[in-house]
N, C-alpha and C. Protein backbone atom coordinates (compact mmCIF):
# COMPACT_ATOMS: atom_id res chain seq x y z
N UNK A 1 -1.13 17.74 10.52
CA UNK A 1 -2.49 17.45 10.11
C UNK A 1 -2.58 17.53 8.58
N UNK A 2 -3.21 16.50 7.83
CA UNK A 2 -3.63 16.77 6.50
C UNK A 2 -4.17 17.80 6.28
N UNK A 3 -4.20 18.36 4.79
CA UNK A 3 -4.93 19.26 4.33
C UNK A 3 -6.56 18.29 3.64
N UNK A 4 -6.67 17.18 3.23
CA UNK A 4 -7.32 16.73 3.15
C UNK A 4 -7.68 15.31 4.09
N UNK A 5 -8.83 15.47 5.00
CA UNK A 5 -9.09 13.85 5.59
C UNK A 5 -10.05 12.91 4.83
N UNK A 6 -9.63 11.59 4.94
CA UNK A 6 -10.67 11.01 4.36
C UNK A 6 -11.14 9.88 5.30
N UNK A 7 -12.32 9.85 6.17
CA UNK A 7 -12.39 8.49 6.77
C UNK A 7 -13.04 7.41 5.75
N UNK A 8 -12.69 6.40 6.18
CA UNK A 8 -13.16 4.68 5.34
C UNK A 8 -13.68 4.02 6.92
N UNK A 9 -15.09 3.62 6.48
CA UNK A 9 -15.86 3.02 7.08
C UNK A 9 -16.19 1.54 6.45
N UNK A 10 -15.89 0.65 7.28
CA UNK A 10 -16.68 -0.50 6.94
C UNK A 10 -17.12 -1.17 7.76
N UNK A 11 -18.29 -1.57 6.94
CA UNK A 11 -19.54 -2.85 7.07
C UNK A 11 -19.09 -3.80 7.23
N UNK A 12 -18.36 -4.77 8.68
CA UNK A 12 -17.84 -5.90 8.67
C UNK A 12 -18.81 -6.99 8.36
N UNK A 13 -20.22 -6.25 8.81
CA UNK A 13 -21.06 -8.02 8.58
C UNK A 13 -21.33 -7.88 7.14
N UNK A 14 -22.09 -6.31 6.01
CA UNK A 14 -21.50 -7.05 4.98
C UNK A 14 -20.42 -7.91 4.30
N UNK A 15 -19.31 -7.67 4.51
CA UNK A 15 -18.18 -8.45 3.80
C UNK A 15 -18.62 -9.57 4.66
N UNK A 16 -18.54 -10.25 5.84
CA UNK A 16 -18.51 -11.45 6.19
C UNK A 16 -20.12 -12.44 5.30
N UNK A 17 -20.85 -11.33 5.09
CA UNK A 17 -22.05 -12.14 4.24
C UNK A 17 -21.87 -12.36 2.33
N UNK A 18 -20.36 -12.10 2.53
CA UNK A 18 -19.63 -12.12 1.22
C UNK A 18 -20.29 -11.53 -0.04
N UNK A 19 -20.77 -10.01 0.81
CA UNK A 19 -20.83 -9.06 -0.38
C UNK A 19 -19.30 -8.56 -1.07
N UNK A 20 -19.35 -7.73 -2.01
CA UNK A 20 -18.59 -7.11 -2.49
C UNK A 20 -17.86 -6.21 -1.79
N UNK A 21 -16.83 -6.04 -1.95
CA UNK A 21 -15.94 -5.11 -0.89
C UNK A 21 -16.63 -3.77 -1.38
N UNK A 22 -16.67 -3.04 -2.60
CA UNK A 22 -17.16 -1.60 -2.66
C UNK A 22 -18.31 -2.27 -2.41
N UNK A 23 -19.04 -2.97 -1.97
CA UNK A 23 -20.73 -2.59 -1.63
C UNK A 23 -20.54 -2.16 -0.05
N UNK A 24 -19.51 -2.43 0.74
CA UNK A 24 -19.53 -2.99 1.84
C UNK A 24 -18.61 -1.48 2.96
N UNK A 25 -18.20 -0.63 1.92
CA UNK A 25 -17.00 0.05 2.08
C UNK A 25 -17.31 1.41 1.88
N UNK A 26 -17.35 2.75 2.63
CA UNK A 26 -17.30 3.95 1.96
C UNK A 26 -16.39 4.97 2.31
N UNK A 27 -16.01 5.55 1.60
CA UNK A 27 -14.70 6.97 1.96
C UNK A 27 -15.66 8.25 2.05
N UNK A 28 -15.34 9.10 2.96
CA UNK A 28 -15.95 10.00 3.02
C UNK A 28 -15.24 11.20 3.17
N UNK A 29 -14.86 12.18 3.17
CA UNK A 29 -14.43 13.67 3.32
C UNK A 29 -15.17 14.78 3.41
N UNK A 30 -14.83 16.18 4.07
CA UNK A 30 -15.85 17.18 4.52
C UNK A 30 -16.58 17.38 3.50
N UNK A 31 -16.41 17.66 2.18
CA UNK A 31 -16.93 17.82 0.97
C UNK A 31 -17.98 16.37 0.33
N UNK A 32 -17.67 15.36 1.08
CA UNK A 32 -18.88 14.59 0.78
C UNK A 32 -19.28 13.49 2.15
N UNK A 33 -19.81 14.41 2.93
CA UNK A 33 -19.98 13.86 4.00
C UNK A 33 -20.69 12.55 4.60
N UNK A 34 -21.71 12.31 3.34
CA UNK A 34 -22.37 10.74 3.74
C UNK A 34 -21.93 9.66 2.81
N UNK A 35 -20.32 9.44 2.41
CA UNK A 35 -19.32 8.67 1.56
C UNK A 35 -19.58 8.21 0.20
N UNK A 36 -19.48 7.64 -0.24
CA UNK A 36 -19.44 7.03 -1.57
C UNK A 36 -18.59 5.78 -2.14
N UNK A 37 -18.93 4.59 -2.16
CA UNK A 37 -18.19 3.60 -2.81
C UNK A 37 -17.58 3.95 -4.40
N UNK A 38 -18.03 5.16 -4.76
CA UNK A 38 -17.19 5.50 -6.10
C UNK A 38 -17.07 6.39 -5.92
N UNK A 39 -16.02 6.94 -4.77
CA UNK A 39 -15.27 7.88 -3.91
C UNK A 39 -14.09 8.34 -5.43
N UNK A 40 -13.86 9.31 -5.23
CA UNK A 40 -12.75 9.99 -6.06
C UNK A 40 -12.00 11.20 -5.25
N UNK A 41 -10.87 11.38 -4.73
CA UNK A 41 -10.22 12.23 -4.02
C UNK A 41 -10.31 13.33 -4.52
N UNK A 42 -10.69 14.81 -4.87
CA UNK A 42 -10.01 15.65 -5.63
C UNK A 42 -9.14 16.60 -5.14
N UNK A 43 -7.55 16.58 -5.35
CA UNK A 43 -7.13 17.58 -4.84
C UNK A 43 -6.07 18.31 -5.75
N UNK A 44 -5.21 19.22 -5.04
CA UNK A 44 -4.41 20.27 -5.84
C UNK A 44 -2.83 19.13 -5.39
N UNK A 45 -1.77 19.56 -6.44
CA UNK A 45 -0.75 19.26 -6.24
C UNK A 45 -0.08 19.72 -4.56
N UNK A 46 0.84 18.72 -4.13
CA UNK A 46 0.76 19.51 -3.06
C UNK A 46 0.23 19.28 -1.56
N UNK A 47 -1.14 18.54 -2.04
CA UNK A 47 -1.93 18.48 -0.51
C UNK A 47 -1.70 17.21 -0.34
N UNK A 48 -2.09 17.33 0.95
CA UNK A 48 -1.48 15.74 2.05
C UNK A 48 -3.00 15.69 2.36
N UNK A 49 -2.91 14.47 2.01
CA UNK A 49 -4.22 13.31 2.01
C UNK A 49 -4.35 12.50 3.37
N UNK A 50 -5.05 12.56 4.11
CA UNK A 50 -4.81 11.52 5.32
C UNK A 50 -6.06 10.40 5.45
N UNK A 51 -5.43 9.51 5.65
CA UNK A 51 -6.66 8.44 6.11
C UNK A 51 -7.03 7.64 7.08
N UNK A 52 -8.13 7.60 7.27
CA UNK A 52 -8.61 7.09 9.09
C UNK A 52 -9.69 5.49 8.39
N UNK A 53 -9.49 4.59 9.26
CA UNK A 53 -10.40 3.71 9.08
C UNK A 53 -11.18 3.36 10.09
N UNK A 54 -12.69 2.55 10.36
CA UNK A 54 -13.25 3.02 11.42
C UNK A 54 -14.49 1.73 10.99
N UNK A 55 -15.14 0.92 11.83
CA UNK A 55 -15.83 0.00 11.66
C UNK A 55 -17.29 0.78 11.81
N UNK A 56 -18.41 0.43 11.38
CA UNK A 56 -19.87 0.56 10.92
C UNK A 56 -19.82 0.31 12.14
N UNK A 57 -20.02 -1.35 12.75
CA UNK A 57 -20.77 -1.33 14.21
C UNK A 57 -20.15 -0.86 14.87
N UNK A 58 -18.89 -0.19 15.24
CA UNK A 58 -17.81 0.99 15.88
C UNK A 58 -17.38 -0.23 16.95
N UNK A 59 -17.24 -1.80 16.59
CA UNK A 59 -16.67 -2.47 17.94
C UNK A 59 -15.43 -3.59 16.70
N UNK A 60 -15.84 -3.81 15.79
CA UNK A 60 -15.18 -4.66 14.76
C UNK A 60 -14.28 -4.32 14.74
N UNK A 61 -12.75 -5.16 14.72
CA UNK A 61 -11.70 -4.69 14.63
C UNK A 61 -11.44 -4.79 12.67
N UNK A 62 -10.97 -3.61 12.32
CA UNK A 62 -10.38 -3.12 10.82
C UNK A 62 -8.86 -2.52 11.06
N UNK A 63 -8.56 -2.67 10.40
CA UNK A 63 -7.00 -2.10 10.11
C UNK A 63 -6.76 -1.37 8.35
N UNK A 64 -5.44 -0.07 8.24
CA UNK A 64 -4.88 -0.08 7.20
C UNK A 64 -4.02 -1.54 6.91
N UNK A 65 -3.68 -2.44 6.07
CA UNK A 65 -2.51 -2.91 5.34
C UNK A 65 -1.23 -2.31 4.52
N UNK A 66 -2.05 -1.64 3.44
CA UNK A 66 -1.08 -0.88 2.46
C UNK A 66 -1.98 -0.40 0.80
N UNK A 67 -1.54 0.66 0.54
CA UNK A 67 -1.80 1.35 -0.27
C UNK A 67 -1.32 1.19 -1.49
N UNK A 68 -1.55 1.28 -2.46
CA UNK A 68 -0.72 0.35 -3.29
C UNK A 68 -1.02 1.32 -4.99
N UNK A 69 -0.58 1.47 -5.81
CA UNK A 69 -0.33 2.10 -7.13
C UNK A 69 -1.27 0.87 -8.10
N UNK A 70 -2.08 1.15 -9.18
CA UNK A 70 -2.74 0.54 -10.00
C UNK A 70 -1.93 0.19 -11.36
N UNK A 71 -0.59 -0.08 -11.28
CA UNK A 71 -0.02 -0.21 -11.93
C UNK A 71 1.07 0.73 -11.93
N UNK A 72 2.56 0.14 -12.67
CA UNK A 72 3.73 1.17 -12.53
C UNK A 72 4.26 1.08 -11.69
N UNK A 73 5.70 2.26 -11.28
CA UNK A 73 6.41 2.42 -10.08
C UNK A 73 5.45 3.85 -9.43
N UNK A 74 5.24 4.69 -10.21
CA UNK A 74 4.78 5.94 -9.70
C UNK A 74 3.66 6.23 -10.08
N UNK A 75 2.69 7.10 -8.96
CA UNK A 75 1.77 7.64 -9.74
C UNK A 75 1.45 8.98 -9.03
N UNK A 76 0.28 9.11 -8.56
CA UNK A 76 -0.70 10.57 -7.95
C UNK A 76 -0.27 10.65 -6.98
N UNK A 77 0.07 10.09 -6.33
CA UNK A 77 0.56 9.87 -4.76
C UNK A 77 2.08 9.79 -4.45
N UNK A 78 2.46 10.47 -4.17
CA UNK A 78 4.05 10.55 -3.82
C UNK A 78 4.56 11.16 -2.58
N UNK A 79 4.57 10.71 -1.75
CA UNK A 79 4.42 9.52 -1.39
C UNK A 79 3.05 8.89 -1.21
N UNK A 80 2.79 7.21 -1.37
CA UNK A 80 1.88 6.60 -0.99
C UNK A 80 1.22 6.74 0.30
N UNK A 81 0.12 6.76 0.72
CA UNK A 81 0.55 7.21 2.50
C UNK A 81 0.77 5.20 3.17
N UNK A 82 0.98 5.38 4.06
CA UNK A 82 1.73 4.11 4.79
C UNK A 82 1.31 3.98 6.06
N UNK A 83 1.91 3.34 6.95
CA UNK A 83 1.90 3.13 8.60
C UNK A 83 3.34 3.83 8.81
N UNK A 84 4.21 3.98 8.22
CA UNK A 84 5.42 4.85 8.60
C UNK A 84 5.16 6.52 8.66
N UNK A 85 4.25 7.31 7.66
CA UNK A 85 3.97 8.04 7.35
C UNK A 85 2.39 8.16 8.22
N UNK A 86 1.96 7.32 9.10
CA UNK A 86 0.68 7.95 9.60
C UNK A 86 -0.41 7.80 8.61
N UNK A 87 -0.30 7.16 7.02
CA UNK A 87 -1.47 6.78 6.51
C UNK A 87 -2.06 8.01 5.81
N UNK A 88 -0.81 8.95 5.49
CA UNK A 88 -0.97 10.88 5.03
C UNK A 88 -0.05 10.49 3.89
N UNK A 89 -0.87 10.72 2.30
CA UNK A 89 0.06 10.65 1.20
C UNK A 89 0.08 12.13 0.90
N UNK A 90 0.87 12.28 -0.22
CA UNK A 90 0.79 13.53 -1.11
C UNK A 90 0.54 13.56 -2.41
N UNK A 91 -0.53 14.45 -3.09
CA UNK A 91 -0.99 14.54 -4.04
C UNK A 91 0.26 15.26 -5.37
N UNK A 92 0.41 14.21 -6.00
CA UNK A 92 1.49 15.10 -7.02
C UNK A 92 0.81 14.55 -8.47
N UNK A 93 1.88 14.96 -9.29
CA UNK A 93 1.38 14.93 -10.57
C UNK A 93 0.96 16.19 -11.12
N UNK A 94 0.50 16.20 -12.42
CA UNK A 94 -0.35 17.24 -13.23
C UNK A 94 -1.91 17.34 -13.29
N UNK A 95 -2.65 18.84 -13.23
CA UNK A 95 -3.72 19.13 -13.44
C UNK A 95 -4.58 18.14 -14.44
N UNK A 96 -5.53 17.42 -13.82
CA UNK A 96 -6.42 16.62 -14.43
C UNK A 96 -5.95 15.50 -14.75
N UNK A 97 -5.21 15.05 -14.09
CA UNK A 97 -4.44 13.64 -14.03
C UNK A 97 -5.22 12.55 -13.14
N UNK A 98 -5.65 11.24 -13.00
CA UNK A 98 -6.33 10.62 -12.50
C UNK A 98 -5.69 9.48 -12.55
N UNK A 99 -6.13 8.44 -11.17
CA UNK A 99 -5.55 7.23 -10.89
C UNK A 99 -6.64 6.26 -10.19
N UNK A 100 -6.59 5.41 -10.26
CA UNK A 100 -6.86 4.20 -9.54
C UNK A 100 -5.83 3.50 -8.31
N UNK A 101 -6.05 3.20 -7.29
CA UNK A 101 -5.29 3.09 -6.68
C UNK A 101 -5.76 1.81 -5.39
N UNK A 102 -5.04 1.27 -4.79
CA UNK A 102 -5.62 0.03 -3.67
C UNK A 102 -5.30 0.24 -2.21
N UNK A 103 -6.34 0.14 -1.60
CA UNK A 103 -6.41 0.23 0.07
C UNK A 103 -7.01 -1.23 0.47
N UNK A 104 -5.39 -2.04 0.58
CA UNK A 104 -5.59 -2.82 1.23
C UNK A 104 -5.46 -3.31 3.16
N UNK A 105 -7.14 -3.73 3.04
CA UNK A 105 -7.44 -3.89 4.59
C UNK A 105 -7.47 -5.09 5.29
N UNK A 106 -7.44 -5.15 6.57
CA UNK A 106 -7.92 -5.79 7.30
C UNK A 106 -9.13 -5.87 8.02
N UNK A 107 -10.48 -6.95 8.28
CA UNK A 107 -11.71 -6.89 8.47
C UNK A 107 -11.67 -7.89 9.74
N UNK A 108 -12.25 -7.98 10.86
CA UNK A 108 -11.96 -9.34 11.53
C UNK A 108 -11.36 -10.42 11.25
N UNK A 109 -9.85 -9.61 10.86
CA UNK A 109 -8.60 -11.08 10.59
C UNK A 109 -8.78 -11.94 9.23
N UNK A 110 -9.77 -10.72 8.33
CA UNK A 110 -9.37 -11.32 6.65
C UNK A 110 -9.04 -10.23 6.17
N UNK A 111 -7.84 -10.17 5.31
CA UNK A 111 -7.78 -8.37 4.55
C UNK A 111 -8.70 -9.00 3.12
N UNK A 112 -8.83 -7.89 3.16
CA UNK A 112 -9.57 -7.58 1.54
C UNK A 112 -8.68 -6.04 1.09
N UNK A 113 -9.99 -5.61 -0.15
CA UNK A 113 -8.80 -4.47 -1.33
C UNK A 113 -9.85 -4.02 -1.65
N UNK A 114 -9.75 -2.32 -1.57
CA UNK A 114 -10.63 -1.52 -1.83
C UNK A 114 -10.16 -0.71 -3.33
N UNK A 115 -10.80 -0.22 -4.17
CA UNK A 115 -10.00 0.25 -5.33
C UNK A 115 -10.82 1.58 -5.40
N UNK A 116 -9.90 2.86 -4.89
CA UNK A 116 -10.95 4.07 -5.02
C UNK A 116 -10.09 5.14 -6.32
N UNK A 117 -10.46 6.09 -6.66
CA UNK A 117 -9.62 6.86 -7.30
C UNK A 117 -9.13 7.99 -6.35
N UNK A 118 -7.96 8.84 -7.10
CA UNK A 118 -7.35 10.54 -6.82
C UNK A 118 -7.14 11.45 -8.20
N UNK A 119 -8.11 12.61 -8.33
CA UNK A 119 -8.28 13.51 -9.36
C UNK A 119 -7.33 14.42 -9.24
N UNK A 120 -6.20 15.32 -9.60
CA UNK A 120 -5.77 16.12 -9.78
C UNK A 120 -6.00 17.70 -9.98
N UNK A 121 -5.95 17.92 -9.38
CA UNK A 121 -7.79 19.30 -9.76
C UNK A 121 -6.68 20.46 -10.90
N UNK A 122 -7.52 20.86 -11.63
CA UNK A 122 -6.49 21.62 -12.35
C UNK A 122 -6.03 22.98 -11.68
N UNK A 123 -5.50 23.91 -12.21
CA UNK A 123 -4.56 24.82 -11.31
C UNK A 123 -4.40 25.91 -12.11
């Protein structure tokens, strides 16, 4: 089990009414329980991040794709989390280190790309 969960909910009929993916999209965790499209992870070196995805009308089919680095070979995440890994990254790096990063999805058989951040909490 992660030390941190994060579910991602989306609004399939927004995106199909070709809103914006962050209008359409929110991450949520125990610490911010009614989500945020300018979601920011914060965690300690160390913790395993897990992620669940889950449709608004709860019948739409969504999927993970892949997770992806905002540039570079490496960043906050080491590992990225994946479909090999269960979609559970790990938080590495240094205290107060920050990233941008991509969760690319699938929506009723179109992927789109979510761009959220991960904070490094200091120590």
């Amino acid at each position: 089990m992660a030390d941190i969960s994060v579910l991602m909910t989306v609004d399939t009929a927004c995106l199909a009414a070709g809103n914006p993916v962050g209008s359409c999209c929110s991450l949520s965790d125990g610490a911010d329980p009614t989500g945020s499209t300018e979601f920011v992870v914060n965690a300690d070196p160390g913790q395993t991040i897990g992620f669940t995805i889950t449709p608004k009308d709860g019948t739409s089919s969504v999927s993970f794709v892949e997770f992806r680095h905002e540039g570079g070979l490496t960043g906050v995440f080491d590992p990225l989390p994946s479909s090999s890994n269960g979609w559970v990254g790990t938080a590495a790096g240094s205290a107060g280190q920050e990233e941008n990063y991509y969760i690319d999805f699938n929506a009723n058989g179109t992927q789109y790309t979510l761009d959220p951040g991960i904070k490094i909490k200091g120590g």
